[in-house]
PDB file of N, CA and C in Angstrom:
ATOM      1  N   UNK A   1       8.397   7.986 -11.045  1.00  0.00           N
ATOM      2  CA  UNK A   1       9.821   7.762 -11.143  1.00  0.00           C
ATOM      3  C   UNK A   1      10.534   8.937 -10.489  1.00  0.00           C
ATOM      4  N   UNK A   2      12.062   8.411  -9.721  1.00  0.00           N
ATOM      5  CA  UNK A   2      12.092   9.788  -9.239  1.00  0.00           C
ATOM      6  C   UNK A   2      13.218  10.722 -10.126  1.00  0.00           C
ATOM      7  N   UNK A   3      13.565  11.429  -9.806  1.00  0.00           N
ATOM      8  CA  UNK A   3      13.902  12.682 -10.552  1.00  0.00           C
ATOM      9  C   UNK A   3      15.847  12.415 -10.929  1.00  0.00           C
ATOM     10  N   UNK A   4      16.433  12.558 -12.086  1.00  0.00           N
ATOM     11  CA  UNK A   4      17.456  12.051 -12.454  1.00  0.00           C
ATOM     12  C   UNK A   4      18.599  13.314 -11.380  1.00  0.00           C
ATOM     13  N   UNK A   5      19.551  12.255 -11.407  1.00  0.00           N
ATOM     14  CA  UNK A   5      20.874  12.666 -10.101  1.00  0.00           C
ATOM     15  C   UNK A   5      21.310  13.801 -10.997  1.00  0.00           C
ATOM     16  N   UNK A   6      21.945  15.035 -10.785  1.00  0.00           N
ATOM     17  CA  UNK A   6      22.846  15.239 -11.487  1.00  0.00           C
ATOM     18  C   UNK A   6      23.920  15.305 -10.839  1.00  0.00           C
ATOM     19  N   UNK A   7      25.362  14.265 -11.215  1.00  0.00           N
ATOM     20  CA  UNK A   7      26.823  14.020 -10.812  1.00  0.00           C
ATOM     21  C   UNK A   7      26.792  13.413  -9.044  1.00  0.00           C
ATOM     22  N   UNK A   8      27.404  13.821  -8.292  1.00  0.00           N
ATOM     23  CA  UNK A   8      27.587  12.901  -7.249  1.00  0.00           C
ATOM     24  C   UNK A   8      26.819  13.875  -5.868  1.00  0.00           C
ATOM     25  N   UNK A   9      26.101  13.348  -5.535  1.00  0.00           N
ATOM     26  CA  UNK A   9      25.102  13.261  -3.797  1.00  0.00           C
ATOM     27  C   UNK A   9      25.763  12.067  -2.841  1.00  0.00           C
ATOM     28  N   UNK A  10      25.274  12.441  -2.060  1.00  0.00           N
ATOM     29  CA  UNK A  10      25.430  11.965  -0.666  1.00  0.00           C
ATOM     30  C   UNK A  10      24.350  11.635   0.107  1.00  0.00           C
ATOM     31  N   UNK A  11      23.018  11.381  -0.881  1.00  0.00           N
ATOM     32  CA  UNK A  11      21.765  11.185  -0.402  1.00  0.00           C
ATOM     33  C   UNK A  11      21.243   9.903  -1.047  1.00  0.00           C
ATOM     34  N   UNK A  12      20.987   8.902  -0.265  1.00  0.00           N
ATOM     35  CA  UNK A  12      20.796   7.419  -1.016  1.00  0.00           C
ATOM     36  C   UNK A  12      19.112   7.847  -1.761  1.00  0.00           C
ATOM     37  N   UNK A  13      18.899   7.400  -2.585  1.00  0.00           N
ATOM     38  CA  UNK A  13      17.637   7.198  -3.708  1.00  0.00           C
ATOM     39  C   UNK A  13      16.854   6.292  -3.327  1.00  0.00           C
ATOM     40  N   UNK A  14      15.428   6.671  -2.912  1.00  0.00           N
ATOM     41  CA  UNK A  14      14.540   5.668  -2.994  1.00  0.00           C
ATOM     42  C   UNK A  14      15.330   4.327  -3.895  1.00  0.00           C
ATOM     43  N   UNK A  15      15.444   4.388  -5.192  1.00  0.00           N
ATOM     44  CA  UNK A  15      16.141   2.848  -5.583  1.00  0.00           C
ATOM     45  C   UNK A  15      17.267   2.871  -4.843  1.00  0.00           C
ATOM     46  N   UNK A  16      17.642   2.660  -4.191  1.00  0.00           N
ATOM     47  CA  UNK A  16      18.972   2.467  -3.200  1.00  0.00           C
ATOM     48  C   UNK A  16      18.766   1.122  -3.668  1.00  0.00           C
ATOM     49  N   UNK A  17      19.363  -0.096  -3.702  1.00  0.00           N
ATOM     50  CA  UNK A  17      19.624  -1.819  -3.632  1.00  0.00           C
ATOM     51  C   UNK A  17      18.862  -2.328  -4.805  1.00  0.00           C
ATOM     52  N   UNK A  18      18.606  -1.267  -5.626  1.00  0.00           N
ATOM     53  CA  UNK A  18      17.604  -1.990  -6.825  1.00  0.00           C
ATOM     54  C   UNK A  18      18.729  -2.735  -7.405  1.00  0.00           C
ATOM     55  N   UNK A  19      19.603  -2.190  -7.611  1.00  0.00           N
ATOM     56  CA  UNK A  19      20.228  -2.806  -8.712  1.00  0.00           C
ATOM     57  C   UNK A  19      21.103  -4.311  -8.258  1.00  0.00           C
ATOM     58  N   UNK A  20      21.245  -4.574  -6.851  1.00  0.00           N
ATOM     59  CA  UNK A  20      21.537  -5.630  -6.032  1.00  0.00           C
ATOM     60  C   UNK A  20      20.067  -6.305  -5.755  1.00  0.00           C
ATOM     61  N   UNK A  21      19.286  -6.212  -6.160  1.00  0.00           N
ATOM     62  CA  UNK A  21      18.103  -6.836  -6.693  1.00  0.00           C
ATOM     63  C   UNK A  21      18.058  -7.461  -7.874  1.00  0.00           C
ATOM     64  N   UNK A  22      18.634  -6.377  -8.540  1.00  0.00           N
ATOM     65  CA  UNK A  22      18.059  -7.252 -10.301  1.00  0.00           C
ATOM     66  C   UNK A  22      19.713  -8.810  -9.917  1.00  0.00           C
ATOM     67  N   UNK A  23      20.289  -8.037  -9.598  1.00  0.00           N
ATOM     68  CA  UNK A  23      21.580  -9.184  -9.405  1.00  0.00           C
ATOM     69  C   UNK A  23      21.261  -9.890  -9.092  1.00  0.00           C
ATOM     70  N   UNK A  24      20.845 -10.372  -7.546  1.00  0.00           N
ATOM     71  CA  UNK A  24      20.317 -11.600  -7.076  1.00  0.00           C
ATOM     72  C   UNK A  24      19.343 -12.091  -7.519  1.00  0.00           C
ATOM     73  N   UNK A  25      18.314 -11.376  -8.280  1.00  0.00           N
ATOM     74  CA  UNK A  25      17.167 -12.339  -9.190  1.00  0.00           C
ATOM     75  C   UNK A  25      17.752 -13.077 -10.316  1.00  0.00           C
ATOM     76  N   UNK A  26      19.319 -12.537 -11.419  1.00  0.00           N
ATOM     77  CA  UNK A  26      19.905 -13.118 -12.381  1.00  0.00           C
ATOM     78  C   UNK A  26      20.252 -13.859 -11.747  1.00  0.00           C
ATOM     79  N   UNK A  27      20.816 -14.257 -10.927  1.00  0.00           N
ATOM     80  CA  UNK A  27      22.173 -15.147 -10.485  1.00  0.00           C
ATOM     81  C   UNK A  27      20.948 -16.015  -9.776  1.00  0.00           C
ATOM     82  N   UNK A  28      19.924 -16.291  -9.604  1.00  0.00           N
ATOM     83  CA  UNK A  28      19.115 -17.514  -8.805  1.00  0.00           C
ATOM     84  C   UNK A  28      19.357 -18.439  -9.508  1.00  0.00           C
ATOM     85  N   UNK A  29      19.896 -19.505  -9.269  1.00  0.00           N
ATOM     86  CA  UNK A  29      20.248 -20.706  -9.911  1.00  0.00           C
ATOM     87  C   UNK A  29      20.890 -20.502 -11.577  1.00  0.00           C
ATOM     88  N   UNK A  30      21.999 -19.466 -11.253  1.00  0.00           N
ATOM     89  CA  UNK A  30      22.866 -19.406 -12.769  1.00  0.00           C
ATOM     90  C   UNK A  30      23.781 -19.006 -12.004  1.00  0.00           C
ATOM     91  N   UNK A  31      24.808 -19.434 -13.278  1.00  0.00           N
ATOM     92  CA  UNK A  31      26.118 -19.471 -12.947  1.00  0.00           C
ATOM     93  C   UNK A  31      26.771 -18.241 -13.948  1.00  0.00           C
ATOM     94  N   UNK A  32      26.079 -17.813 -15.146  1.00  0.00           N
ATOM     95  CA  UNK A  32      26.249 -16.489 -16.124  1.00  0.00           C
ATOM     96  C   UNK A  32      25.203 -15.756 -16.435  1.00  0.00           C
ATOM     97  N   UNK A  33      24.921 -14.691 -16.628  1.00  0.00           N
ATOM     98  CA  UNK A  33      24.406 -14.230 -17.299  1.00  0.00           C
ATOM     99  C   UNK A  33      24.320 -13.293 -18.203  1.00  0.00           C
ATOM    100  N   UNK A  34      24.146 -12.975 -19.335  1.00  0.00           N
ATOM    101  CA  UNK A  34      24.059 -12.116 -20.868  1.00  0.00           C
ATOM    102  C   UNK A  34      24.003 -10.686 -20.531  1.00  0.00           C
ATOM    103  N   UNK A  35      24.414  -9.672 -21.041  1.00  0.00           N
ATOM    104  CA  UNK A  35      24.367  -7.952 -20.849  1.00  0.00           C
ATOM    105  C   UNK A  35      22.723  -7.900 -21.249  1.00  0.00           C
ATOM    106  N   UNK A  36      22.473  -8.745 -22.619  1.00  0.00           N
ATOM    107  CA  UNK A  36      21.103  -8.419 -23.245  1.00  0.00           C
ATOM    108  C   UNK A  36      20.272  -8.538 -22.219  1.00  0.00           C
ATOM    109  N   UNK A  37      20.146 -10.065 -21.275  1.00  0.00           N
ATOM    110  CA  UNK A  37      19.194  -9.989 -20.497  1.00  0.00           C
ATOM    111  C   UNK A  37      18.629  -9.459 -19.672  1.00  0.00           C
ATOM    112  N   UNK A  38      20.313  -8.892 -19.040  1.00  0.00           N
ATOM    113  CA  UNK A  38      20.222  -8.002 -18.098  1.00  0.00           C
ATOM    114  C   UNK A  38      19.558  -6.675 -18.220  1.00  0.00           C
ATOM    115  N   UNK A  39      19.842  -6.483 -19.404  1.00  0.00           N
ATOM    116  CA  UNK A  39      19.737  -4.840 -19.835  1.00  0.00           C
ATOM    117  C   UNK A  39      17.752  -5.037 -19.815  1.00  0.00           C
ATOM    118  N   UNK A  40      17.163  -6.381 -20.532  1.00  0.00           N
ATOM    119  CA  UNK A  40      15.865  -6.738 -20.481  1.00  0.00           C
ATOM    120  C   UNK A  40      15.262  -7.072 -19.213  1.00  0.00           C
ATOM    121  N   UNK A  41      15.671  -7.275 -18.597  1.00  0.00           N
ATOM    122  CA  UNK A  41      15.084  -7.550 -16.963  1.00  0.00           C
ATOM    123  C   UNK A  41      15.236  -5.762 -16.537  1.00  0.00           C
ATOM    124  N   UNK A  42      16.228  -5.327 -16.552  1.00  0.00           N
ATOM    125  CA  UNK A  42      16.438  -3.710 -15.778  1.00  0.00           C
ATOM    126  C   UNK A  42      15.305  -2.660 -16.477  1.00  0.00           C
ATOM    127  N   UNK A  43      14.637  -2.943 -17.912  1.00  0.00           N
ATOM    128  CA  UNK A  43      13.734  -1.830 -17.991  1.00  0.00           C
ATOM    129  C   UNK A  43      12.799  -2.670 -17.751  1.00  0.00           C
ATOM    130  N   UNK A  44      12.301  -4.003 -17.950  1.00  0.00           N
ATOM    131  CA  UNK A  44      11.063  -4.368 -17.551  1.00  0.00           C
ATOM    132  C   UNK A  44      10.840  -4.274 -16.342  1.00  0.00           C
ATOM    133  N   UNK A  45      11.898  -4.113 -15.052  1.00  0.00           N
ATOM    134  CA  UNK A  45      11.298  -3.814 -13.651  1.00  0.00           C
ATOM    135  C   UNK A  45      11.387  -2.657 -13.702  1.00  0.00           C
ATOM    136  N   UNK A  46      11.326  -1.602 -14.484  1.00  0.00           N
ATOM    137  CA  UNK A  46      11.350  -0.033 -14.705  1.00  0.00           C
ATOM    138  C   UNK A  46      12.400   0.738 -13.671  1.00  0.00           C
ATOM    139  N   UNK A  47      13.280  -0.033 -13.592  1.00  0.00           N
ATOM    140  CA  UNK A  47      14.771   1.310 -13.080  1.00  0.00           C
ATOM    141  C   UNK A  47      14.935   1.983 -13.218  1.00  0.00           C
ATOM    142  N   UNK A  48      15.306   2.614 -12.601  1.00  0.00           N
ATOM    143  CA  UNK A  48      15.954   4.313 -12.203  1.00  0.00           C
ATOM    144  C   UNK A  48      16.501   4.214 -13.958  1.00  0.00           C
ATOM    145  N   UNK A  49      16.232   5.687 -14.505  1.00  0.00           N
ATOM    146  CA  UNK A  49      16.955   5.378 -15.826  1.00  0.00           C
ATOM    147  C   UNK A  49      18.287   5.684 -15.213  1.00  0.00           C
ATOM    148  N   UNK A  50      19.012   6.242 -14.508  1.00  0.00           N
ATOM    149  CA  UNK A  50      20.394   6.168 -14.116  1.00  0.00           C
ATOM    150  C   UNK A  50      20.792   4.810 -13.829  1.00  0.00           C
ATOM    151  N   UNK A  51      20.058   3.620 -13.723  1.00  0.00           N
ATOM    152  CA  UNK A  51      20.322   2.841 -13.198  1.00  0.00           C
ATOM    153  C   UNK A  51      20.924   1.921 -14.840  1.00  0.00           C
ATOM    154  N   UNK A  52      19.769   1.921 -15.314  1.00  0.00           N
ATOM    155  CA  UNK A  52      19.123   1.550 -16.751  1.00  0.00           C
ATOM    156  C   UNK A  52      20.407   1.848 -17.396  1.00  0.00           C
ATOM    157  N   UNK A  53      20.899   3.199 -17.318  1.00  0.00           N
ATOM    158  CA  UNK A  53      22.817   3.590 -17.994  1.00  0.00           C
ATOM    159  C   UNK A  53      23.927   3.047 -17.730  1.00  0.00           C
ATOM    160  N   UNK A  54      23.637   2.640 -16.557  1.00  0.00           N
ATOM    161  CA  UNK A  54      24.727   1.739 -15.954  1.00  0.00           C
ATOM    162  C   UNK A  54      24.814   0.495 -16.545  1.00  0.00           C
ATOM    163  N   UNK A  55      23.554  -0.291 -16.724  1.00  0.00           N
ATOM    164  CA  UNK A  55      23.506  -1.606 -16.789  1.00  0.00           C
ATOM    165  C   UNK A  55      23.717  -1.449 -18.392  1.00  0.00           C
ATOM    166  N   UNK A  56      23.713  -0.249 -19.473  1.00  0.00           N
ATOM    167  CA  UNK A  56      23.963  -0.445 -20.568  1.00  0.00           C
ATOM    168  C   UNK A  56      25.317  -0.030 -21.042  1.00  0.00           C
ATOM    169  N   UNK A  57      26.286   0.323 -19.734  1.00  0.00           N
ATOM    170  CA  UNK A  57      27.148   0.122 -20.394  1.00  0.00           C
ATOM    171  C   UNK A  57      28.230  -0.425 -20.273  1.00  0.00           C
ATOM    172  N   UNK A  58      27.613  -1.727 -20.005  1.00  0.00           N
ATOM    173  CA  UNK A  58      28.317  -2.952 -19.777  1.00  0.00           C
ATOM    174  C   UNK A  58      28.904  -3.297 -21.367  1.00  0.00           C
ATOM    175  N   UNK A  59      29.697  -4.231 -21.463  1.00  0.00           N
ATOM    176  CA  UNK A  59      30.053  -4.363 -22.737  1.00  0.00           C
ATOM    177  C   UNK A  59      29.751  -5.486 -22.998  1.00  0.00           C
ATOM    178  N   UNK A  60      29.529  -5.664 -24.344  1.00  0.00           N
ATOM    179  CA  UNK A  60      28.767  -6.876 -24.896  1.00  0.00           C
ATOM    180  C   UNK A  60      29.743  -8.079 -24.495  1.00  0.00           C
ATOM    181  N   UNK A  61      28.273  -9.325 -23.934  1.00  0.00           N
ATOM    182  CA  UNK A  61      29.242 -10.560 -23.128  1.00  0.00           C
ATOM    183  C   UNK A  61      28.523 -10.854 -22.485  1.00  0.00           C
ATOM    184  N   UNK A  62      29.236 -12.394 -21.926  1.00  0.00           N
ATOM    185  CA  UNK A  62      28.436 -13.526 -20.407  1.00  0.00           C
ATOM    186  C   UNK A  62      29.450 -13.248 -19.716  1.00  0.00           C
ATOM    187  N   UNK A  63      28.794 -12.834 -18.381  1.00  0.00           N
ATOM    188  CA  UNK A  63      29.343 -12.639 -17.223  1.00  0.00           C
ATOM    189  C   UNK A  63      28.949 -13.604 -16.193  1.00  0.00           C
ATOM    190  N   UNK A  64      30.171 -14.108 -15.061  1.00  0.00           N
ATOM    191  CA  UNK A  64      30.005 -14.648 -14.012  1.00  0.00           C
ATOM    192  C   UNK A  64      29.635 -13.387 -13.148  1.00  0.00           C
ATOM    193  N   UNK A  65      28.694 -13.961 -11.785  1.00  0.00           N
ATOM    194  CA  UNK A  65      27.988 -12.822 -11.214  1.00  0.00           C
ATOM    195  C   UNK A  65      29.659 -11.874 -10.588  1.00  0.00           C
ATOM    196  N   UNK A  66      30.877 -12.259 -10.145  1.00  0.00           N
ATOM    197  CA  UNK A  66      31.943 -11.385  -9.865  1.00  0.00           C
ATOM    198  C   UNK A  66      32.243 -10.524 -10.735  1.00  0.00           C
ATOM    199  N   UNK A  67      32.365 -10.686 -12.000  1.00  0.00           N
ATOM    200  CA  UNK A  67      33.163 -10.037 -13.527  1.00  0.00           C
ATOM    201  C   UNK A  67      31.713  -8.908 -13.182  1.00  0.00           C
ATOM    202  N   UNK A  68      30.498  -9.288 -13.392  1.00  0.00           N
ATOM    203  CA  UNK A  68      29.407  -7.958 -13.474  1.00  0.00           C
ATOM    204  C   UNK A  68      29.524  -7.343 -12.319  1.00  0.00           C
ATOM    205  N   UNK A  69      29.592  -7.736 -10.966  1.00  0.00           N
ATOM    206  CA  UNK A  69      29.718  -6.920 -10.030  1.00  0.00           C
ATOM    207  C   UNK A  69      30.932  -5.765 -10.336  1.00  0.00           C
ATOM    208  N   UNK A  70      31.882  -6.552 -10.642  1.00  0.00           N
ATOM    209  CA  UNK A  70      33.039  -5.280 -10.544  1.00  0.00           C
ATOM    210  C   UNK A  70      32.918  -4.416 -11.766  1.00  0.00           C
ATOM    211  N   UNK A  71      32.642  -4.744 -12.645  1.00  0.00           N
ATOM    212  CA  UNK A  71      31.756  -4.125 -14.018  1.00  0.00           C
ATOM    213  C   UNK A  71      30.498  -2.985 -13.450  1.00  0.00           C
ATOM    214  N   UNK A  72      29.751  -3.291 -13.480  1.00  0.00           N
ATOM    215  CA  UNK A  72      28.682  -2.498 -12.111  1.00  0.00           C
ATOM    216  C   UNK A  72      29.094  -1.458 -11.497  1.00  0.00           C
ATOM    217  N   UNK A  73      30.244  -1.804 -10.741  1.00  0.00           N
ATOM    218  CA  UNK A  73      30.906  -1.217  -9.186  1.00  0.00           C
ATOM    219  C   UNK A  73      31.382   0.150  -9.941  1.00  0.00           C
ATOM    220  N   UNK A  74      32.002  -0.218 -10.947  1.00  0.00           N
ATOM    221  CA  UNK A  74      33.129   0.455 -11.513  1.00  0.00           C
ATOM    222  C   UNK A  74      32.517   1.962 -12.260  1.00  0.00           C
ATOM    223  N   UNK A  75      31.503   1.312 -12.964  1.00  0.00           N
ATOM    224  CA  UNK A  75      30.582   2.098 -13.719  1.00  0.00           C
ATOM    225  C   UNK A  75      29.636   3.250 -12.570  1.00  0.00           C
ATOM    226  N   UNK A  76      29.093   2.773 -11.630  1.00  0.00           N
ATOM    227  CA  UNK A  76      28.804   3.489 -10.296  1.00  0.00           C
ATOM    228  C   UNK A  76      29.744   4.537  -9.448  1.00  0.00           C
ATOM    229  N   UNK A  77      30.847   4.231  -9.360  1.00  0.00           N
ATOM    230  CA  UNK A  77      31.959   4.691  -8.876  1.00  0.00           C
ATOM    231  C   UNK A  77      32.482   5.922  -9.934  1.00  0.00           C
ATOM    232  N   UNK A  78      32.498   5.467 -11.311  1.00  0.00           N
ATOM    233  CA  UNK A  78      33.089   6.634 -12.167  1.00  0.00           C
ATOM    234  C   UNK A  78      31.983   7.564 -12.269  1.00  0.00           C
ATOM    235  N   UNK A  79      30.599   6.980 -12.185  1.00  0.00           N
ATOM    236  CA  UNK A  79      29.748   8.588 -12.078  1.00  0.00           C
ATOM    237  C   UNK A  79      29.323   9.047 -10.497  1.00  0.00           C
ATOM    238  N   UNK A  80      30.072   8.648  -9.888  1.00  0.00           N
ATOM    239  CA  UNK A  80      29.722   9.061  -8.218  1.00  0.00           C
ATOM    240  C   UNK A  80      28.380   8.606  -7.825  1.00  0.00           C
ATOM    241  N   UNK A  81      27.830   7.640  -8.269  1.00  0.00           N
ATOM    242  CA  UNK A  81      26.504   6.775  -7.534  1.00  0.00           C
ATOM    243  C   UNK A  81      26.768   6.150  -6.603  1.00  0.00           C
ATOM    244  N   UNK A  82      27.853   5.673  -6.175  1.00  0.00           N
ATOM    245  CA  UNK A  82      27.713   4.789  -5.446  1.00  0.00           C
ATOM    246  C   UNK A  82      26.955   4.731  -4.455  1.00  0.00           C
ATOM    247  N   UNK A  83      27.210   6.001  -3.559  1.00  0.00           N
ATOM    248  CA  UNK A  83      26.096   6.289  -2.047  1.00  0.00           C
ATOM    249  C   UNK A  83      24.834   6.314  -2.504  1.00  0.00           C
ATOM    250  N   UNK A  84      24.514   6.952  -3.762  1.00  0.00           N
ATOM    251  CA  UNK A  84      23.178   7.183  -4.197  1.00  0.00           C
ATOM    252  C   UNK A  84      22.688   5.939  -4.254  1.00  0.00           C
ATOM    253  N   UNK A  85      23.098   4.575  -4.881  1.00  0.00           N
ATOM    254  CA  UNK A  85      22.034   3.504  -5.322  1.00  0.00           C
ATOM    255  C   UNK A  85      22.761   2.508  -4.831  1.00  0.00           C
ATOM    256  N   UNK A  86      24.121   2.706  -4.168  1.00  0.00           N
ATOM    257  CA  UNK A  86      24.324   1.440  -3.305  1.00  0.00           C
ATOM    258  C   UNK A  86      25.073   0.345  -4.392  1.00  0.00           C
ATOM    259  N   UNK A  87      26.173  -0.406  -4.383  1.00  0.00           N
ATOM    260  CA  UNK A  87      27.046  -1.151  -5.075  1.00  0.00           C
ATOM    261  C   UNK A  87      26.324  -2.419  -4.850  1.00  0.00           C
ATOM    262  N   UNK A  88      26.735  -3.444  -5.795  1.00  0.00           N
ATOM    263  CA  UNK A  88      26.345  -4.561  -6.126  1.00  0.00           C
ATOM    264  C   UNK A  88      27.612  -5.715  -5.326  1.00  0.00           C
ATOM    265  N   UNK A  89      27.236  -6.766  -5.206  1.00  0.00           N
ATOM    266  CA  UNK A  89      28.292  -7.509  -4.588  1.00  0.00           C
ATOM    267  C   UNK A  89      27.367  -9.376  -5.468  1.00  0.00           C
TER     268      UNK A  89
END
Protein backbone atom coordinates (compact mmCIF):
# COMPACT_ATOMS: atom_id res chain seq x y z
CA UNK A 1 0.00 0.00 0.00
CA UNK A 2 1.41 3.23 -0.67
CA UNK A 3 2.34 5.67 1.90
CA UNK A 4 -0.53 8.19 3.32
CA UNK A 5 -0.55 12.02 1.60
CA UNK A 6 0.03 14.46 4.08
CA UNK A 7 -2.40 17.71 2.96
CA UNK A 8 -2.11 18.77 -0.69
CA UNK A 9 0.73 17.45 -3.58
CA UNK A 10 0.89 17.95 -6.95
CA UNK A 11 2.00 14.42 -7.61
CA UNK A 12 -0.81 11.98 -8.89
CA UNK A 13 -0.73 8.46 -6.68
CA UNK A 14 -0.28 5.26 -8.08
CA UNK A 15 -4.31 5.04 -7.14
CA UNK A 16 -4.85 7.97 -9.37
CA UNK A 17 -8.71 6.83 -11.04
CA UNK A 18 -9.31 4.24 -8.35
CA UNK A 19 -11.91 5.86 -7.04
CA UNK A 20 -13.59 6.56 -10.73
CA UNK A 21 -13.31 2.87 -10.78
CA UNK A 22 -15.15 1.87 -7.81
CA UNK A 23 -17.85 4.50 -9.47
CA UNK A 24 -18.21 2.96 -12.69
CA UNK A 25 -18.31 -0.62 -11.24
CA UNK A 26 -21.48 0.83 -8.77
CA UNK A 27 -23.28 2.52 -11.38
CA UNK A 28 -23.09 -0.75 -14.03
CA UNK A 29 -26.59 -1.20 -14.57
CA UNK A 30 -27.93 1.01 -11.40
CA UNK A 31 -29.49 3.87 -11.23
CA UNK A 32 -28.53 4.41 -7.01
CA UNK A 33 -26.43 3.35 -4.92
CA UNK A 34 -26.13 3.05 -0.78
CA UNK A 35 -22.96 4.91 1.20
CA UNK A 36 -22.91 1.27 3.03
CA UNK A 37 -22.14 -0.43 -0.16
CA UNK A 38 -20.00 1.79 -1.30
CA UNK A 39 -18.03 2.17 1.73
CA UNK A 40 -18.10 -2.17 1.33
CA UNK A 41 -16.90 -2.40 -2.16
CA UNK A 42 -13.96 0.54 -1.33
CA UNK A 43 -12.22 -1.66 1.47
CA UNK A 44 -12.86 -4.93 -0.17
CA UNK A 45 -10.87 -3.64 -3.33
CA UNK A 46 -8.35 -2.39 -0.59
CA UNK A 47 -8.11 1.56 -1.32
CA UNK A 48 -5.88 3.96 -0.63
CA UNK A 49 -7.02 4.45 3.07
CA UNK A 50 -7.18 8.22 2.00
CA UNK A 51 -9.39 7.10 -0.40
CA UNK A 52 -11.39 4.74 2.08
CA UNK A 53 -11.94 8.55 4.20
CA UNK A 54 -13.38 10.01 1.56
CA UNK A 55 -15.84 7.46 0.67
CA UNK A 56 -16.73 7.47 4.55
CA UNK A 57 -17.61 10.58 4.71
CA UNK A 58 -20.29 10.60 2.72
CA UNK A 59 -23.43 10.96 4.66
CA UNK A 60 -25.77 8.37 5.33
CA UNK A 61 -28.14 7.79 2.02
CA UNK A 62 -28.97 6.54 -1.80
CA UNK A 63 -27.32 8.40 -4.15
CA UNK A 64 -27.84 8.95 -7.92
CA UNK A 65 -24.32 8.46 -9.53
CA UNK A 66 -24.35 12.86 -9.97
CA UNK A 67 -25.38 13.65 -6.09
CA UNK A 68 -22.05 11.08 -5.20
CA UNK A 69 -19.91 12.52 -7.72
CA UNK A 70 -20.29 16.01 -6.43
CA UNK A 71 -20.29 14.52 -2.85
CA UNK A 72 -16.84 12.81 -3.79
CA UNK A 73 -15.56 15.95 -5.71
CA UNK A 74 -16.21 18.06 -2.83
CA UNK A 75 -14.72 15.90 -0.15
CA UNK A 76 -11.39 15.60 -2.51
CA UNK A 77 -11.22 19.21 -3.13
CA UNK A 78 -11.58 20.23 0.70
CA UNK A 79 -8.53 17.99 1.51
CA UNK A 80 -6.50 19.01 -1.65
CA UNK A 81 -6.60 15.40 -3.39
CA UNK A 82 -7.82 16.20 -6.16
CA UNK A 83 -4.48 16.08 -8.45
CA UNK A 84 -3.40 13.32 -6.17
CA UNK A 85 -6.28 10.64 -6.97
CA UNK A 86 -8.06 12.36 -9.69
CA UNK A 87 -12.06 13.42 -9.34
CA UNK A 88 -14.90 11.26 -10.06
CA UNK A 89 -17.43 12.23 -12.80
Amino acid sequence: MATKHAGPINIQADEFGDLQRLVDTMYAGQRYVNRLDLIIQAESRDLHEDLIEIVKLLPPGTYTRTRLCDQLNSALAAHGWGRVYGTVE
